[in-house]
Protein backbone atom coordinates (compact mmCIF):
# COMPACT_ATOMS: atom_id res chain seq x y z
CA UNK A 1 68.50 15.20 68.67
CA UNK A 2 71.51 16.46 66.22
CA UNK A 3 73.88 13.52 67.53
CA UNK A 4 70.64 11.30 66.24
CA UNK A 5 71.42 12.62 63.24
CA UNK A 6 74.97 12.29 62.69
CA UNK A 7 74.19 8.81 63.80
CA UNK A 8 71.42 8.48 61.33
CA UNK A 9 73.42 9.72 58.50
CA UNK A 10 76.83 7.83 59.52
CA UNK A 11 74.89 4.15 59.79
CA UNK A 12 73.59 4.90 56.06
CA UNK A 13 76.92 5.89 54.81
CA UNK A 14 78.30 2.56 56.10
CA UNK A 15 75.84 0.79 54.80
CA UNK A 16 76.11 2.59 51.33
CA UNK A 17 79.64 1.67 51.70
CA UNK A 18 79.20 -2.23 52.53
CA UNK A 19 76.93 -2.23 49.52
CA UNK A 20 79.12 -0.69 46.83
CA UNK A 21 82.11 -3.02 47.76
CA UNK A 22 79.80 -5.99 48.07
CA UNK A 23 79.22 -4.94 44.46
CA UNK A 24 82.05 -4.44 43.70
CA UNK A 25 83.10 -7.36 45.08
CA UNK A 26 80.72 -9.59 43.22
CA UNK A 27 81.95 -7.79 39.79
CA UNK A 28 85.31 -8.65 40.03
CA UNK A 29 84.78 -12.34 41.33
CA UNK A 30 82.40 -12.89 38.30
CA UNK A 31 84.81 -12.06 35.89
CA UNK A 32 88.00 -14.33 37.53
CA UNK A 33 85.38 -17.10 37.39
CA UNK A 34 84.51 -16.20 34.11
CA UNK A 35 88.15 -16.64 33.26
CA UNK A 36 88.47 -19.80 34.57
CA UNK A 37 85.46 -20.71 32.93
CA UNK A 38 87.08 -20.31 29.61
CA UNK A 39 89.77 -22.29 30.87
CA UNK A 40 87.53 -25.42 30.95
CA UNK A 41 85.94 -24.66 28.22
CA UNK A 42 89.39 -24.43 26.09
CA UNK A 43 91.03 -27.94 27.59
CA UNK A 44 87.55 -29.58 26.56
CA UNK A 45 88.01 -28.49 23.29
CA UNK A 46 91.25 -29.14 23.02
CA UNK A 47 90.82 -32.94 24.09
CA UNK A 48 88.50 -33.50 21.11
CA UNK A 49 91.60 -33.65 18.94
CA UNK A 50 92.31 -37.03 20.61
CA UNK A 51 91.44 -40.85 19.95
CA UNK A 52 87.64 -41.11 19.58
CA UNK A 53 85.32 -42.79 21.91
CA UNK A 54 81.83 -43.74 22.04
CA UNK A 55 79.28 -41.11 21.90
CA UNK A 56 76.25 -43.67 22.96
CA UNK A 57 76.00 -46.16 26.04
CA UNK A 58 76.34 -49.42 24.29
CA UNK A 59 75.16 -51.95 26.50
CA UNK A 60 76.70 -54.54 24.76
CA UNK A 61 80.34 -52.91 26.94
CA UNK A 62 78.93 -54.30 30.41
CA UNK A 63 80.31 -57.45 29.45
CA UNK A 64 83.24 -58.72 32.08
CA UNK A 65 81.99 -55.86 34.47
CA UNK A 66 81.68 -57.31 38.12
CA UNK A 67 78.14 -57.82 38.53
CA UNK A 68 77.14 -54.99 41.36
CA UNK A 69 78.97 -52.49 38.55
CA UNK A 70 76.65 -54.49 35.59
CA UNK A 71 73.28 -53.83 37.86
CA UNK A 72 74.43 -50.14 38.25
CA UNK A 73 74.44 -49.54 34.65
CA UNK A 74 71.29 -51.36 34.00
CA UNK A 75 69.77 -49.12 36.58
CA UNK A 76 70.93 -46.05 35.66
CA UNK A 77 70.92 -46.08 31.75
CA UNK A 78 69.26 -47.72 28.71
CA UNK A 79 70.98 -48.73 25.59
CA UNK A 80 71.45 -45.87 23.07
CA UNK A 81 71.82 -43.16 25.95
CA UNK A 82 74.07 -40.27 24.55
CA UNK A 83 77.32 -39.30 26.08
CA UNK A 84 76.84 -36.67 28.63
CA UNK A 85 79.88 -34.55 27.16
CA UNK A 86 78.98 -31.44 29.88
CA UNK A 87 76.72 -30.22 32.56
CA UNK A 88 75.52 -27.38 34.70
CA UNK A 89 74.76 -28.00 38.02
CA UNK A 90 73.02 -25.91 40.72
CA UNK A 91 73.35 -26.48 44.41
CA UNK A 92 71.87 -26.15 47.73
CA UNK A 93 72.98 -27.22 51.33
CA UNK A 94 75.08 -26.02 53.68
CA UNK A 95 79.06 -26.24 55.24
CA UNK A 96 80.80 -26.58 57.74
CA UNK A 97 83.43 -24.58 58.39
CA UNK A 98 84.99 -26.28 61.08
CA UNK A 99 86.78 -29.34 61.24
CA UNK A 100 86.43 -29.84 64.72
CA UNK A 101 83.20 -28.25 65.56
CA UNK A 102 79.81 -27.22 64.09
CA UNK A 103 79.70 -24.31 62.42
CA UNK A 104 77.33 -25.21 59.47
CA UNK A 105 76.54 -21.90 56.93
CA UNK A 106 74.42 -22.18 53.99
CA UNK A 107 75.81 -22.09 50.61
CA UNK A 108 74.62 -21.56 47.13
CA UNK A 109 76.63 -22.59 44.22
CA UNK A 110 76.53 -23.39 40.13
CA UNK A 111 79.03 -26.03 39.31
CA UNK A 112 80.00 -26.85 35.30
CA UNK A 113 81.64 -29.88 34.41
CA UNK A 114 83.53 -31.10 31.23
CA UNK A 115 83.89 -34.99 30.92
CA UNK A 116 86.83 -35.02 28.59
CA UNK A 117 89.32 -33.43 29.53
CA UNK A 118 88.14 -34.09 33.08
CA UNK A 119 87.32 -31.04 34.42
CA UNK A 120 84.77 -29.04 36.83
CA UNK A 121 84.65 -25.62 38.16
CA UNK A 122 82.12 -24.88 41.60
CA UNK A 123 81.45 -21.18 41.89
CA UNK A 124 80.01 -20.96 45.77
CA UNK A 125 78.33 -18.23 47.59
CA UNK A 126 78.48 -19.17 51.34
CA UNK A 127 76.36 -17.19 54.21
CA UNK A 128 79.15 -16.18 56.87
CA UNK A 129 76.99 -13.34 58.43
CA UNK A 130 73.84 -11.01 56.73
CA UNK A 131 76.11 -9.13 54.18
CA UNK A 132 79.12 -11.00 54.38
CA UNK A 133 79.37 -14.12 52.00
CA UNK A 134 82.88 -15.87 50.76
CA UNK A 135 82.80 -16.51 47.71
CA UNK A 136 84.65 -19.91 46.88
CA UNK A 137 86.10 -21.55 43.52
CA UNK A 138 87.02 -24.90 43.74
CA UNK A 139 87.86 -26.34 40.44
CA UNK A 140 90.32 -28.79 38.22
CA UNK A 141 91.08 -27.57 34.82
CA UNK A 142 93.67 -28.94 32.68
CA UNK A 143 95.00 -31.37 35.32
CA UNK A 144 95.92 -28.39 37.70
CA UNK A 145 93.86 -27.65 41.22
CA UNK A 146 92.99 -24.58 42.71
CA UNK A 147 91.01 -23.66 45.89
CA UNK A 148 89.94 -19.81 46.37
CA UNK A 149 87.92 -18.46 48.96
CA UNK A 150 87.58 -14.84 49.82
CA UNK A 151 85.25 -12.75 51.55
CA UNK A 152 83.28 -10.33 49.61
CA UNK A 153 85.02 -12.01 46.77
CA UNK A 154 87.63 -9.64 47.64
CA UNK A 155 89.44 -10.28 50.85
CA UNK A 156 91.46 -13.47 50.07
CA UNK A 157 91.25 -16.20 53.05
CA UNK A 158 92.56 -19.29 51.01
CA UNK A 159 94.14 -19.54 47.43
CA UNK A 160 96.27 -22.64 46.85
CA UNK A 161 96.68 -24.08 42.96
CA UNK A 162 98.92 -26.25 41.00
CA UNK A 163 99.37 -30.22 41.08
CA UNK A 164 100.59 -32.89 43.01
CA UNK A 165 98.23 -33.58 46.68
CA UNK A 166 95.88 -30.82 45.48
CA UNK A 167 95.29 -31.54 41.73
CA UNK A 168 94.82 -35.15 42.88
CA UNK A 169 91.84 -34.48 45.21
CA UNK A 170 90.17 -32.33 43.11
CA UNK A 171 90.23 -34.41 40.20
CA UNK A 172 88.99 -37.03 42.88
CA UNK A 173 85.88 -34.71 43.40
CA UNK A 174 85.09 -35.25 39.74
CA UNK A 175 85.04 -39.03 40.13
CA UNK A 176 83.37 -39.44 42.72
CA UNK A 177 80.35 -36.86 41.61
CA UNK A 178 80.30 -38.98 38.26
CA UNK A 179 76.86 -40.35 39.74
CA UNK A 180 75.35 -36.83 38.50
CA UNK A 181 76.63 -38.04 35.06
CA UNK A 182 77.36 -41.57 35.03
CA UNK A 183 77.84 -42.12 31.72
CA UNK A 184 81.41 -40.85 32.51
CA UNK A 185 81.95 -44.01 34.48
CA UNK A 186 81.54 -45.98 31.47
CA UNK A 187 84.32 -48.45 30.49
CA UNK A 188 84.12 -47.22 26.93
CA UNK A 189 85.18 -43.15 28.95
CA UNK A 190 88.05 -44.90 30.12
CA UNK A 191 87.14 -46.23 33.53
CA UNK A 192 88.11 -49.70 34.67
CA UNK A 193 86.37 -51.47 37.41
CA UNK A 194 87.04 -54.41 39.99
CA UNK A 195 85.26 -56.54 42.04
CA UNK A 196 85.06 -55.82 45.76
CA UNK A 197 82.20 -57.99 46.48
CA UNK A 198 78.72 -58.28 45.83
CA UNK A 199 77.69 -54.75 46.09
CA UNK A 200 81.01 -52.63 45.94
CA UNK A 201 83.86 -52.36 43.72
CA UNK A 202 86.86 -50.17 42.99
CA UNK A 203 86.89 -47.86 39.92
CA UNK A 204 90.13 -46.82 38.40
CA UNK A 205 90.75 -43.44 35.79
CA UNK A 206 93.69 -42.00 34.59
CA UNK A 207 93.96 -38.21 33.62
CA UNK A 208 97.58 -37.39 32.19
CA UNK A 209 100.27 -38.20 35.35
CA UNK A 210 97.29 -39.02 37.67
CA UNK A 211 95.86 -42.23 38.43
CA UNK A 212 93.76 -42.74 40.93
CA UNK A 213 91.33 -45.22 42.43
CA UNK A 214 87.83 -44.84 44.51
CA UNK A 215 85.31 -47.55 46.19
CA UNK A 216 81.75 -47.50 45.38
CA UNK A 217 79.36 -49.24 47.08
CA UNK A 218 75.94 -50.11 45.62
CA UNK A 219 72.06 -50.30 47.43
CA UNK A 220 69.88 -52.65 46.58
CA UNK A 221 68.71 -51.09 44.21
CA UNK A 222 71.92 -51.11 42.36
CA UNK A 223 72.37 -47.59 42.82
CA UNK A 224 75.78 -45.64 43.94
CA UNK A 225 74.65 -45.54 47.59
CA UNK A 226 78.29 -44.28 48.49
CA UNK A 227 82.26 -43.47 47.72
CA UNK A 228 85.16 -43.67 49.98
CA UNK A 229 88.73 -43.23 49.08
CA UNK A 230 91.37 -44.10 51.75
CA UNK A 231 93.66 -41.21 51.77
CA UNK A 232 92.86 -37.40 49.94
CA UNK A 233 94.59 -34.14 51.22
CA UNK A 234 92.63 -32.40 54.00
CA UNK A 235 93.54 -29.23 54.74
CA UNK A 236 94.41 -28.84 58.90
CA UNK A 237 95.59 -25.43 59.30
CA UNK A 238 97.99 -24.52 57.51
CA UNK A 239 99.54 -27.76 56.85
CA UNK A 240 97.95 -30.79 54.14
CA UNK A 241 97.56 -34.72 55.88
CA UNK A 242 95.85 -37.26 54.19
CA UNK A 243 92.43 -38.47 55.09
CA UNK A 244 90.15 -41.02 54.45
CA UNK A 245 87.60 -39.48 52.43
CA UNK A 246 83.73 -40.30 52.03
CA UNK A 247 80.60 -39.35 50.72
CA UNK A 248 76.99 -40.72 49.87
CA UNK A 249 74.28 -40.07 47.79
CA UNK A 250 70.33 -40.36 48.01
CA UNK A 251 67.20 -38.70 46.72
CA UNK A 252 67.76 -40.21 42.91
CA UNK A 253 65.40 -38.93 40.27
CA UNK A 254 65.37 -39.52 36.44
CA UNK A 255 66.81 -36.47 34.31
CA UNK A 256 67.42 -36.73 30.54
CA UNK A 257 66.82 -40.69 30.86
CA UNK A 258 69.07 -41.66 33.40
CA UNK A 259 68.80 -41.77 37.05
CA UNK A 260 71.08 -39.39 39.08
CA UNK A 261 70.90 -38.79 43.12
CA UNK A 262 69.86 -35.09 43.96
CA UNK A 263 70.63 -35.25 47.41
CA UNK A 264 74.72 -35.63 48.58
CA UNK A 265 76.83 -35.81 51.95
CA UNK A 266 80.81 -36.04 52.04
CA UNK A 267 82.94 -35.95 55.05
CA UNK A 268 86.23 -36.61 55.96
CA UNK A 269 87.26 -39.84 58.75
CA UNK A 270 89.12 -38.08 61.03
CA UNK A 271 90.82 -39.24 64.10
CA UNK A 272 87.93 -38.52 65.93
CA UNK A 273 85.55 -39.89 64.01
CA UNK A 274 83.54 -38.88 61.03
CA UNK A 275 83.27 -35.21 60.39
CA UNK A 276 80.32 -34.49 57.69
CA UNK A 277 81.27 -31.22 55.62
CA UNK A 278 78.82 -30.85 53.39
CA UNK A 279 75.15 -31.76 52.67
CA UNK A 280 73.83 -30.03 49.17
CA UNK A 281 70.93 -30.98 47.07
CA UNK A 282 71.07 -30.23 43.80
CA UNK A 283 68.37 -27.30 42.29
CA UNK A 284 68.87 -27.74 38.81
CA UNK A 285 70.38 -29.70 35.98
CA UNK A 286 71.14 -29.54 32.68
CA UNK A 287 73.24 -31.74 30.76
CA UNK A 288 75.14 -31.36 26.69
CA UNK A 289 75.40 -34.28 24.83
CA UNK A 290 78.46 -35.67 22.78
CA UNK A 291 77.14 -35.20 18.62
């Protein structure tokens, strides 16, 4: 029975040891993202030194919009609606980690986002195996992108930053999730629009050197039923293409006076077909208000 024992005692060391640097693990993640945090936080407030814009939804700006765009509005605001200057938002679904296959994992995650300067930082926690989550950032802050994931929060398995391809696509992300705070898509935040039709059109924003330009498509209830841009930078090993990109949105619930989706799916349009990433549903949200 001794070898019992030993056995005994060595499966509770290891398991005293995959707990410590789990903890360990977490520690140190939560105070990069922390960090980073306080790098949104700092280019928000420094953008408030700039021109002035309107801190309440006039409806009085829909004028000239195409009319699926006008409808949208109408739908999702009423006159007088404060400027969503910031929210929190928590998230449930799951990803796949495989861009050829199915290997869906489930995924918690808290996301904050700053709507001037453009800006959002997604703090994830996904499931690889019982004891074993990667913890990913994926943010844009300051008109730079960065993509972290690592397991344990400690083991690096991606870390790209900087500009160009990848500060492009993630400031896309924050455009096209402006349905969980559409007053960012307002004319009078410094989005254009143009008519693609009776229920879709092409929005336009500019953030410093980046411009860039997505579809959205509108149910009939006027709502953002989806988003598709033609080219964003996938990652495919080691190396960056560009994809079409696509997501949609459903579930849509009133928060705060305005009607957001809760439920999400994006994918990428591969050569194959479409290949469905993620699928989240949002937990919680909480929004700040420009003064």
């Amino acid at each position: 029975m001794t070898w019992l024992l030993w056995i005994g005692l060595a499966v509770c060391l290891l398991a005293g040891f995959a707990a410590g640097l789990a903890a360990y693990g977490a520690s140190r993640w939560t105070a990069a993202t922390a960090a980073l945090t306080r790098e949104l936080e700092a280019a928000r407030v420094g953008a408030q030194s700039g021109p002035s814009r309107a801190t309440r939804y006039d409806a009085a700006e829909l004028a000239g919009l195409p009319a699926p765009v006008q409808r949208y509005f109408r739908a999702v605001l009423t006159d007088g609606q404060p400027i969503i200057a910031a929210a929190t938002i928590d998230i449930t679904g799951t990803f796949n980690l495989s861009a050829t296959g199915e290997q869906w994992k489930p995924f918690t995650s808290s996301q904050r986002v700053v709507a001037r300067r453009p800006g959002f930082l997604w703090n994830a926690r996904i499931s690889m195996l019982p004891g074993l989550p990667v913890r990913v950032v994926d943010c844009y802050i300051a008109g730079k992108g960065r993509l972290h994931a690592a397991m344990l929060g400690l083991f690096t398995m991606a870390d790209v930053s900087g500009g160009g391809e990848l500060a492009r696509g993630e400031f896309m992300r924050f455009f096209a999730e402006a349905a969980w705070y559409p007053t960012a898509l307002l004319p009078s935040q410094g989005v254009s629009w143009d008519a693609q039709g009776d229920r879709s059109a092409n929005a336009t924003i500019v953030d410093g050197p980046l411009t860039l330009t997505l579809l959205f498509r509108f149910n009939d209830a006027g709502l953002i039923d989806s988003f598709r841009a033609e080219a964003r930078g996938a990652g495919v090993g080691k190396e960056m293409v560009m994809l079409p990109w696509e997501g949609s949105w459903s579930n849509y619930q009133v928060r705060d006076g305005m009607t957001v989706p809760f439920s999400g799916e994006v994918g990428w349009m591969r050569p194959q077909g479409r290949r469905p990433y993620f699928l989240g549903t949002v937990t919680a949200l909480a929004y700040e208000f420009a003064p």
